[in-house]
N, C-alpha and C. Protein backbone atom coordinates (compact mmCIF):
# COMPACT_ATOMS: atom_id res chain seq x y z
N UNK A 1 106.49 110.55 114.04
CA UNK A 1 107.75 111.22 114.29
C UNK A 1 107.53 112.51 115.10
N UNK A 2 106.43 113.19 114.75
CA UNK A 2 106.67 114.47 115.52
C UNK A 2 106.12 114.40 117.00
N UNK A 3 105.90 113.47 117.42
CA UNK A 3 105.39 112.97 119.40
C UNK A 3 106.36 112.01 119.75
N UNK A 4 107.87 112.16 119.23
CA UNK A 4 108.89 111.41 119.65
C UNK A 4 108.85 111.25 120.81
N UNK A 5 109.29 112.60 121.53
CA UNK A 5 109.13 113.01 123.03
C UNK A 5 108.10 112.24 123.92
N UNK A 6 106.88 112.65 122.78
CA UNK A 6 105.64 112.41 124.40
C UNK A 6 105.41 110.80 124.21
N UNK A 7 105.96 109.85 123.05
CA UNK A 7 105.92 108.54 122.82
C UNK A 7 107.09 107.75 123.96
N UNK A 8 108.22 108.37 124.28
CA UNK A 8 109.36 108.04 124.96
C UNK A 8 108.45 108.07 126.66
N UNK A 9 108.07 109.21 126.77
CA UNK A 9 107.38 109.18 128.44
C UNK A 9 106.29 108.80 128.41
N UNK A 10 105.75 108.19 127.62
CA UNK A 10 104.44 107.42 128.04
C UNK A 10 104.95 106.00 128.01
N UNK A 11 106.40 105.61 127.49
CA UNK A 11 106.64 104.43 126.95
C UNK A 11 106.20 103.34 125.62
N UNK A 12 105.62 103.89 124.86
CA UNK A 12 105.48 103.58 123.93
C UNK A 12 106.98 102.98 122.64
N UNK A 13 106.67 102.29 122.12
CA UNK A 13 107.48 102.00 121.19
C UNK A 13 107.45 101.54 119.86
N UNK A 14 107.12 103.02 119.32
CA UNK A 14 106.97 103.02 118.16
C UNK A 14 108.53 102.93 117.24
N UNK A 15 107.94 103.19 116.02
CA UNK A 15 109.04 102.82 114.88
C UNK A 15 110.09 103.83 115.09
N UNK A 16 109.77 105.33 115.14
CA UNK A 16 110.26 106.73 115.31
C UNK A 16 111.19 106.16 116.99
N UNK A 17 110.44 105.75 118.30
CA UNK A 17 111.07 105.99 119.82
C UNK A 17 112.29 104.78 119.40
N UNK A 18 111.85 103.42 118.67
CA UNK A 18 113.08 102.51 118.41
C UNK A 18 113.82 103.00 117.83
N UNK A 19 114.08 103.21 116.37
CA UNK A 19 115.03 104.04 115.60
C UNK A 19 115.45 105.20 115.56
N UNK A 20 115.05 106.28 116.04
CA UNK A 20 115.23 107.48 116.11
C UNK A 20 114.49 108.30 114.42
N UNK A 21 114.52 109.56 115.02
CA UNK A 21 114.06 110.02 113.71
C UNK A 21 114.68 110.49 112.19
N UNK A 22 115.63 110.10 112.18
CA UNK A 22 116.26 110.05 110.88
C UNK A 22 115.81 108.59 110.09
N UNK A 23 116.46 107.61 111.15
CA UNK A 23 115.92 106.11 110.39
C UNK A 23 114.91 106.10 110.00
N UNK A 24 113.65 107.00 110.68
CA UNK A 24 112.07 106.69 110.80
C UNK A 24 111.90 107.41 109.21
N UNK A 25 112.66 108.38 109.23
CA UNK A 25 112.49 108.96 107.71
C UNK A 25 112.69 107.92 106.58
N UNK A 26 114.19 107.53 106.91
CA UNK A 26 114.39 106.73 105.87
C UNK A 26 113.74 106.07 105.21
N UNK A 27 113.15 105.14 106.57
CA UNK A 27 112.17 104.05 106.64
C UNK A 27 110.96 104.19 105.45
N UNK A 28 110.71 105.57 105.71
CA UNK A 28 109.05 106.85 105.43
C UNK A 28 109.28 106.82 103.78
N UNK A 29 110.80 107.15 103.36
CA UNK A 29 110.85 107.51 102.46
C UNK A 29 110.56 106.12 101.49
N UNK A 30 111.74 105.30 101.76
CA UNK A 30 111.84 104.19 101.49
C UNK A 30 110.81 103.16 100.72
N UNK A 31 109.63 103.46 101.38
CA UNK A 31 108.04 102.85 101.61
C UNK A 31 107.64 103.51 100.49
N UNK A 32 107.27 105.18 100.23
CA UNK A 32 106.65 105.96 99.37
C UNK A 32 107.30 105.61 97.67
N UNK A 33 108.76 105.60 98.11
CA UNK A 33 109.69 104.89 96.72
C UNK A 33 109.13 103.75 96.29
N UNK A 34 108.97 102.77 96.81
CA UNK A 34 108.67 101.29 97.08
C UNK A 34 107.11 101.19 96.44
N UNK A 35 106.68 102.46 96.62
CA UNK A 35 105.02 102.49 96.22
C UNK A 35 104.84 102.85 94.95
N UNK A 36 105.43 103.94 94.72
CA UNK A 36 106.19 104.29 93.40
C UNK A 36 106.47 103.54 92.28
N UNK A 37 107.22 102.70 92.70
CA UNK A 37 108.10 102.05 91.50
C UNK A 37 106.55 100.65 91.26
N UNK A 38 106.33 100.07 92.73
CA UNK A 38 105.40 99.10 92.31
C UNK A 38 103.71 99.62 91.69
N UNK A 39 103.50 100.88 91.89
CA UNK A 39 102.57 101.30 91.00
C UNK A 39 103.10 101.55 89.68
N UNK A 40 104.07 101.48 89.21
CA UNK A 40 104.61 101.85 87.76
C UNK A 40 104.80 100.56 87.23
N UNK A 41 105.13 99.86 87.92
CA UNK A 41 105.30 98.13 87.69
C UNK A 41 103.90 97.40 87.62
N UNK A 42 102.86 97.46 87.97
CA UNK A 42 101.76 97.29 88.44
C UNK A 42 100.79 98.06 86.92
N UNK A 43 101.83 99.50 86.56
CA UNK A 43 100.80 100.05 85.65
C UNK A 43 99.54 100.69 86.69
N UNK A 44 99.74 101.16 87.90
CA UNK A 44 98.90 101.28 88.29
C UNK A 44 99.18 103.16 88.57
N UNK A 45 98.44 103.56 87.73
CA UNK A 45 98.94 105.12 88.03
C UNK A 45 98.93 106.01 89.54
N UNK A 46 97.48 105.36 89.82
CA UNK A 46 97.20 106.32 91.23
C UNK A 46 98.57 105.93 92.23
N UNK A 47 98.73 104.64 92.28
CA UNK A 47 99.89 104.68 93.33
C UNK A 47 101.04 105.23 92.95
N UNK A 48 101.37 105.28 91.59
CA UNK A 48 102.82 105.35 90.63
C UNK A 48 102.52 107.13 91.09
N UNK A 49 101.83 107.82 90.83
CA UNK A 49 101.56 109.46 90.99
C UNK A 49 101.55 110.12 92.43
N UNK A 50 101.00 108.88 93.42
CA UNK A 50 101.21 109.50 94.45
C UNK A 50 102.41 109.52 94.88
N UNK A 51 103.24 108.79 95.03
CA UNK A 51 104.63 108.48 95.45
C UNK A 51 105.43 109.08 94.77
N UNK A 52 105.00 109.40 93.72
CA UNK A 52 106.30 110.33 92.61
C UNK A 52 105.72 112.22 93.29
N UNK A 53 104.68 112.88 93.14
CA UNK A 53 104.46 113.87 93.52
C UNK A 53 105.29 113.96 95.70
N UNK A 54 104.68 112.89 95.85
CA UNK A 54 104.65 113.32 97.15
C UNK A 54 106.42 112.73 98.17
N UNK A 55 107.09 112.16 97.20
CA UNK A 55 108.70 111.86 97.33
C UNK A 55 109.40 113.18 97.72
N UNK A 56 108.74 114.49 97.09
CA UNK A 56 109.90 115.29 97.33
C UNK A 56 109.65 115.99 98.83
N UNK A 57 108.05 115.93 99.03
CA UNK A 57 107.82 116.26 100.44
C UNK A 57 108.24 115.78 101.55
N UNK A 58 108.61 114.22 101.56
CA UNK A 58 109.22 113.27 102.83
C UNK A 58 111.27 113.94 102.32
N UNK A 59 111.59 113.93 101.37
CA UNK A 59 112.78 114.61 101.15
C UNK A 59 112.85 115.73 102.22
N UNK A 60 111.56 116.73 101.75
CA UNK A 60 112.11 118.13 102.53
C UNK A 60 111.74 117.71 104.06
N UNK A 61 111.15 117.03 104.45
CA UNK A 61 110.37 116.16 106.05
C UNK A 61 112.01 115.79 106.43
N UNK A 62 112.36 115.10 105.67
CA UNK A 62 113.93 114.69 106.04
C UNK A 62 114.84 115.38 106.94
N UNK A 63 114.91 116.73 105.60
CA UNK A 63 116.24 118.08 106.28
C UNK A 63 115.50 118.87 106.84
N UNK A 64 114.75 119.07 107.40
CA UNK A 64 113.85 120.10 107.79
C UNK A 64 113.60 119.81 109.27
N UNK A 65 112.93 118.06 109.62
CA UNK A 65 112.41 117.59 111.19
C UNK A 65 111.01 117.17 111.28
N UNK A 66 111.04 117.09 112.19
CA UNK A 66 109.21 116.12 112.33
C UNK A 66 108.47 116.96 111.77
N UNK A 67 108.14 118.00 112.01
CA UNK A 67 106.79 118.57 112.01
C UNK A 67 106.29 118.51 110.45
N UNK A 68 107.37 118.95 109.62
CA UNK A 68 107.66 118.76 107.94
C UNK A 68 106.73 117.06 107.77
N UNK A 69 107.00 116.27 108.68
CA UNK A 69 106.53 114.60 108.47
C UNK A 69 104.96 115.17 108.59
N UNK A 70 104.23 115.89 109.43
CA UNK A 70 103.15 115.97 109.62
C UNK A 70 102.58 116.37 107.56
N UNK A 71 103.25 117.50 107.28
CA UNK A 71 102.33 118.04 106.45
C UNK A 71 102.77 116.83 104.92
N UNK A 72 103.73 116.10 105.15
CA UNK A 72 104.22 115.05 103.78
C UNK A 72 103.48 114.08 103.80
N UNK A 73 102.92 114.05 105.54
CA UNK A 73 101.92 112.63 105.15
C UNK A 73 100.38 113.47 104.55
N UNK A 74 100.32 114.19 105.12
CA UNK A 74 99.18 114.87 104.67
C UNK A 74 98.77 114.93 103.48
N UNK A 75 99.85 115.10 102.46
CA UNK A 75 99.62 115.45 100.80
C UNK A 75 99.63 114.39 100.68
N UNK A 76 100.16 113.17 101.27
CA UNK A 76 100.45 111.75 100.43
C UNK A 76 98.71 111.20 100.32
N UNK A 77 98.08 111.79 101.85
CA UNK A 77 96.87 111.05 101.96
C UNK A 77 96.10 111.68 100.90
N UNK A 78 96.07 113.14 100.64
CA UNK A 78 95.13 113.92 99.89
C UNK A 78 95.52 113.10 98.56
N UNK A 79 96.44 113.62 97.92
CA UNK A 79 97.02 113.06 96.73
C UNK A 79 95.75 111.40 96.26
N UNK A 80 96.41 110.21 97.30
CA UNK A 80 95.91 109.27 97.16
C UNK A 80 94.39 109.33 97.00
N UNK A 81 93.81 109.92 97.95
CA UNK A 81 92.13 110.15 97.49
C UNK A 81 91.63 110.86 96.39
N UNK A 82 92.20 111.97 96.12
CA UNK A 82 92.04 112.90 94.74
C UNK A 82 92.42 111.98 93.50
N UNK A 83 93.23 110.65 93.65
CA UNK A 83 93.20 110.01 92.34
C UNK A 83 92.65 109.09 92.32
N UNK A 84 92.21 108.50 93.66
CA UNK A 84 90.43 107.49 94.00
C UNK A 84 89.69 108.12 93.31
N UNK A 85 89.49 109.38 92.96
CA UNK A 85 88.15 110.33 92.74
C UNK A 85 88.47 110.07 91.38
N UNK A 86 89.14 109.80 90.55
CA UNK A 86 89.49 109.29 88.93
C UNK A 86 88.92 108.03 88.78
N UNK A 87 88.97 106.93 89.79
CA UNK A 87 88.49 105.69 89.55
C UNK A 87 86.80 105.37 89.72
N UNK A 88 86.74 105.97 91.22
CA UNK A 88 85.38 105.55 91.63
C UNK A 88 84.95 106.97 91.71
N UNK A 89 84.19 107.87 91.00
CA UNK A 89 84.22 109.29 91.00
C UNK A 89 83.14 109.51 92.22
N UNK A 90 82.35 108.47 92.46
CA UNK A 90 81.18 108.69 93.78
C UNK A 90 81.89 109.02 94.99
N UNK A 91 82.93 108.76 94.72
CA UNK A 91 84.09 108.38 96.39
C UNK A 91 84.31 110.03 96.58
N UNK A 92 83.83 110.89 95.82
CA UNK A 92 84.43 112.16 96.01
C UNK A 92 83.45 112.77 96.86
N UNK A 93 82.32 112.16 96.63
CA UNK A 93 80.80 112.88 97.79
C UNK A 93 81.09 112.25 99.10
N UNK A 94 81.59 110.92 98.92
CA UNK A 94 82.05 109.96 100.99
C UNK A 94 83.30 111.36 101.00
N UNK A 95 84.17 111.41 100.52
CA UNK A 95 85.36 112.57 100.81
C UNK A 95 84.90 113.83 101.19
N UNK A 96 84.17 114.57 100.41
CA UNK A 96 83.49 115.74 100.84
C UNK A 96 82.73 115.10 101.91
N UNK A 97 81.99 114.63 102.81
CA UNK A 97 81.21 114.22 103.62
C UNK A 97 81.68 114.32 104.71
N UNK A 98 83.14 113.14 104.77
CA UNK A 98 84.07 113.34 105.55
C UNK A 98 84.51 114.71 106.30
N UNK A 99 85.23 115.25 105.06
CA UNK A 99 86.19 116.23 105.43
C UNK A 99 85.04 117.67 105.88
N UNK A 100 83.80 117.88 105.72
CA UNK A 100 82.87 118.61 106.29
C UNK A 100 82.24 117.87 107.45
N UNK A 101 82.32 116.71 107.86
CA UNK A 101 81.98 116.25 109.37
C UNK A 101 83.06 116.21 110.38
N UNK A 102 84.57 116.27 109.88
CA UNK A 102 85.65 116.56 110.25
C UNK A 102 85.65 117.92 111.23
N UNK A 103 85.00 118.96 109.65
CA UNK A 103 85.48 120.48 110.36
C UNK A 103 83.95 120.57 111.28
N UNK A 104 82.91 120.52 111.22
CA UNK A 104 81.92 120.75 111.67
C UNK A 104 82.30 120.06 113.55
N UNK A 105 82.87 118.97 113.55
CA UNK A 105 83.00 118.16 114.68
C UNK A 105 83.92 119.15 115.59
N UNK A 106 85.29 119.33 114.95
CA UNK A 106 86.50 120.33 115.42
C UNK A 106 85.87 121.45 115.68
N UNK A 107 85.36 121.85 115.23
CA UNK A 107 84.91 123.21 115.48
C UNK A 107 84.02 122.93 116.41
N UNK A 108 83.09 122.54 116.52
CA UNK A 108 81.75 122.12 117.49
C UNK A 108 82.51 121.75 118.91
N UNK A 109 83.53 120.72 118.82
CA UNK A 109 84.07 120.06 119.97
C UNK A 109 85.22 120.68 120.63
N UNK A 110 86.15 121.13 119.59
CA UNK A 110 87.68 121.39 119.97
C UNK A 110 87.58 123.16 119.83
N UNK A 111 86.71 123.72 118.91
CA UNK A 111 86.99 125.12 119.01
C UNK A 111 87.46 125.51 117.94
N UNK A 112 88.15 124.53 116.87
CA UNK A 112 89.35 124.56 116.26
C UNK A 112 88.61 125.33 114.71
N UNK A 113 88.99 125.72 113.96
CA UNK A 113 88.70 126.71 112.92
C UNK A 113 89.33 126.22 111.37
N UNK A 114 88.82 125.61 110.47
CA UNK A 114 89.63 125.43 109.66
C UNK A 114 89.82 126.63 108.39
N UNK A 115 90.69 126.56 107.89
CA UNK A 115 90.26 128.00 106.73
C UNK A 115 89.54 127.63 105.24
């Protein structure tokens, strides 16, 4: 949602350039609900917790505009791995691994600084 613009002039046609960005929310929200209810149905907590914590963030992504979509997917992803780290607790050293070859790369390549 938030490269509506630069998706339209490159021609691309994504979900957001077909529907516009309200539907794309809907759509967003819709999905996270959907994940929700079938992790609670399922008995499956990690999905049932992510979708319940991270529902109110695609809410405020909603009234707010794209950029809000950037940081709702963000928690949805963190969320989801932080309750991987309950199941398979090794998965938390591949995560730390990650997210320090992440900043080491950005910084090395792009300049970019994380805090």
């Amino acid at each position: 949602i938030p490269d509506i613009s630069g998706d339209r002039r490159t021609g691309k046609r994504t979900i957001a350039v077909h529907l516009g960005e309200k539907k794309s929310a809907i759509i967003a929200m819709a999905a996270i609900a959907v994940g929700a209810v079938s992790g609670l149905n399922l008995s499956e907590p990690a999905l049932f917790l992510t979708g319940l914590f991270a529902f109110p963030f695609y809410i405020n992504a909603y009234t707010k505009g794209a950029d809000s979509f950037v940081r709702a997917n963000k928690i949805a992803i963190l969320l989801l791995n932080l309750w991987i780290c309950f199941y398979i607790f090794s998965y938390i050293i591949i995560l730390a691994i990650v997210v320090l070859a992440s900043r080491l790369y950005y910084s090395m390549r792009l300049g970019v600084k994380y805090p």
